[in-house]
Protein backbone atom coordinates (compact mmCIF):
# COMPACT_ATOMS: atom_id res chain seq x y z
CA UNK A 1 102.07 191.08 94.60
CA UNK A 2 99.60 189.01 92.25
CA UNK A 3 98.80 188.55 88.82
CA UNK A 4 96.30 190.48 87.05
CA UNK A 5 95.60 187.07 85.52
CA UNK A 6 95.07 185.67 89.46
CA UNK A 7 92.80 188.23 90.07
CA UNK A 8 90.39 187.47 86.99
CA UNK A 9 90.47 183.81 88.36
CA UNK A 10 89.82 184.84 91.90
CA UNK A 11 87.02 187.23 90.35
CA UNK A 12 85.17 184.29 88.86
CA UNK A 13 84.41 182.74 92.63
CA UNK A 14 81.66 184.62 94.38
CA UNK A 15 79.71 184.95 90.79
CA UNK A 16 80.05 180.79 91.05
CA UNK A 17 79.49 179.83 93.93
CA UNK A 18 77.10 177.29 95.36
CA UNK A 19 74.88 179.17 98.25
CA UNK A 20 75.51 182.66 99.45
CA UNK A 21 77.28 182.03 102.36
CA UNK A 22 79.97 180.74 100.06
CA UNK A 23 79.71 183.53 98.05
CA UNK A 24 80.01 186.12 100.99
CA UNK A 25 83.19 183.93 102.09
CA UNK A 26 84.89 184.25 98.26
CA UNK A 27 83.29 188.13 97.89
CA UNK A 28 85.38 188.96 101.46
CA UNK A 29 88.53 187.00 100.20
CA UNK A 30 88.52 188.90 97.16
CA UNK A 31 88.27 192.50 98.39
CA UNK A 32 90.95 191.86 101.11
CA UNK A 33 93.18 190.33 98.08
CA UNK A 34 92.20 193.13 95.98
CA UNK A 35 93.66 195.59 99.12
CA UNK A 36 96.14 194.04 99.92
CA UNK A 37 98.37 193.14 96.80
CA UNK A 38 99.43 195.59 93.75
CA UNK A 39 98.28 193.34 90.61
CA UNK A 40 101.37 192.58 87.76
CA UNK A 41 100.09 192.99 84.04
CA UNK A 42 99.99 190.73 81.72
CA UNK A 43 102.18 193.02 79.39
CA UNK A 44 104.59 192.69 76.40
CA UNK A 45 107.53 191.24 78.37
CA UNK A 46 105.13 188.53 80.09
CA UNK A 47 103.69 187.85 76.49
CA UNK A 48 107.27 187.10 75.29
CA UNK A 49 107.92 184.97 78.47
CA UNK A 50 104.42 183.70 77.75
CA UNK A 51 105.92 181.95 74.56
CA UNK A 52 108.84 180.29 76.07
CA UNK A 53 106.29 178.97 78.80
CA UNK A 54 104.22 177.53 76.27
CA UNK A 55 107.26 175.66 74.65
CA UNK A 56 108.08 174.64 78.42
CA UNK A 57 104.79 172.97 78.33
CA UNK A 58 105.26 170.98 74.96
CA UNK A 59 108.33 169.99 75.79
CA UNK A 60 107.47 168.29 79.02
CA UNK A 61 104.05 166.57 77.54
CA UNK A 62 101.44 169.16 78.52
CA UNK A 63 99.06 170.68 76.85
CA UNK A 64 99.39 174.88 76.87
CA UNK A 65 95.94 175.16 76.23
CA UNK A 66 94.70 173.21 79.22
CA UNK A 67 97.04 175.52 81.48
CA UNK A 68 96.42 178.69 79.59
CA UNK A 69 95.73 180.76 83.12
CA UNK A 70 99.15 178.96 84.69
CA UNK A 71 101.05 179.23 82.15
CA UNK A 72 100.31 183.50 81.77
CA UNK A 73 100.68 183.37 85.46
CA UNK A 74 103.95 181.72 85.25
CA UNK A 75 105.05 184.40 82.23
CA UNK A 76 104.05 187.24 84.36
CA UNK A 77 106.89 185.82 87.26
CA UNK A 78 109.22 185.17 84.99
CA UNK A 79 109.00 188.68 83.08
CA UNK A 80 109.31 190.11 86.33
CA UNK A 81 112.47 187.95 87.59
CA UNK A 82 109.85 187.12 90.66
CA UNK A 83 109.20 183.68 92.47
CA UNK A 84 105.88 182.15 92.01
CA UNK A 85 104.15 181.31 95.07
CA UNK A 86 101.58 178.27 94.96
CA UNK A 87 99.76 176.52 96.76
CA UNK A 88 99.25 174.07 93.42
CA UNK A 89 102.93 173.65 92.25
CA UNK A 90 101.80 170.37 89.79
CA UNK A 91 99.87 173.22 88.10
CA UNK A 92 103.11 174.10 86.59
CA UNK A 93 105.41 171.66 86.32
CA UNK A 94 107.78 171.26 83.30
CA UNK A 95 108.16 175.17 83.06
CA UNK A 96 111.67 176.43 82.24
CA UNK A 97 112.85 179.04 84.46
CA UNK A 98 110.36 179.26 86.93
CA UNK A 99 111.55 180.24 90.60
CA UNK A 100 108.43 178.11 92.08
CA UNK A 101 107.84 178.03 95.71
CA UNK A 102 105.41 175.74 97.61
CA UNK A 103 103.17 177.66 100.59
CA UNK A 104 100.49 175.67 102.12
CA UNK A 105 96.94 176.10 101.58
CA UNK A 106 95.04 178.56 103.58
CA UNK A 107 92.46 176.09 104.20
CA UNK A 108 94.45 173.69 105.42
CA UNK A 109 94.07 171.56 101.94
CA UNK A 110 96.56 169.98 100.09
CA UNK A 111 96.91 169.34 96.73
C-alpha cells in the first residue's frame, strides 16, 4: 500500500525534473508505483490521527508545518493501525504511535 499523500509527492517528480532522461526515469517509477500499490486516503480517521501527529511534532521541537506531507503520511498509518515504511525515518521522528520501519534506499542512498 501507499499514501494518497505519497503519491501527490511522487507525482511532483517527472514535472521537476532536470533533463528528460530524468524525467523518463521518475515518469516509469511512477506508473509502476501507481500499478503496483492500492493508495490509502487521507480521510476523516487520518485527519483525527493527523492532529495527534501534529501535537507529536510540538512536543518533540518540530515544526508541523515544515513536515506537513510526513506528518499526513504518518496519520494515514496510524489511522490504519499500519507500519510506515521509510527510507527517511528522521523525517518523522518524535511522532507518538508510529510503527516506523527503516528499508534501504532503492538507489543505494542513505539518508
Amino acid at each position: 500500500m501507499i499514501t494518497a499523500v505519497t503519491l501527490a509527492e511522487l507525482s511532483v517528480g517527472p514535472l521537476v525534473a532536470a533533463n528528460p532522461q530524468e524525467q523518463a526515469i521518475r515518469q516509469m517509477r511512477l506508473q509502476q508505483v501507481e500499478a503496483d500499490f492500492q493508495p490509502l486516503p487521507f480521510d476523516a480517521a487520518a485527519a483525527r490521527s493527523f492532529g495527534r501527529v501534529a501535537a507529536s511534532l510540538r512536543r518533540g521541537g518540530r515544526k508541523p508545518n515544515a513536515r506537513t506531507y510526513d506528518a499526513m503520511i504518518a496519520a494515514i498509518a496510524i489511522a490504519n493501525d499500519l507500519p510506515l515504511f521509510t527510507c527517511n525515518p528522521s523525517n518523522f521522528d518524535a511522532i507518538d504511535g508510529l510503527d516506523l520501519r527503516r528499508i534501504p534506499h532503492p538507489d543505494g542512498l542513505s539518508e
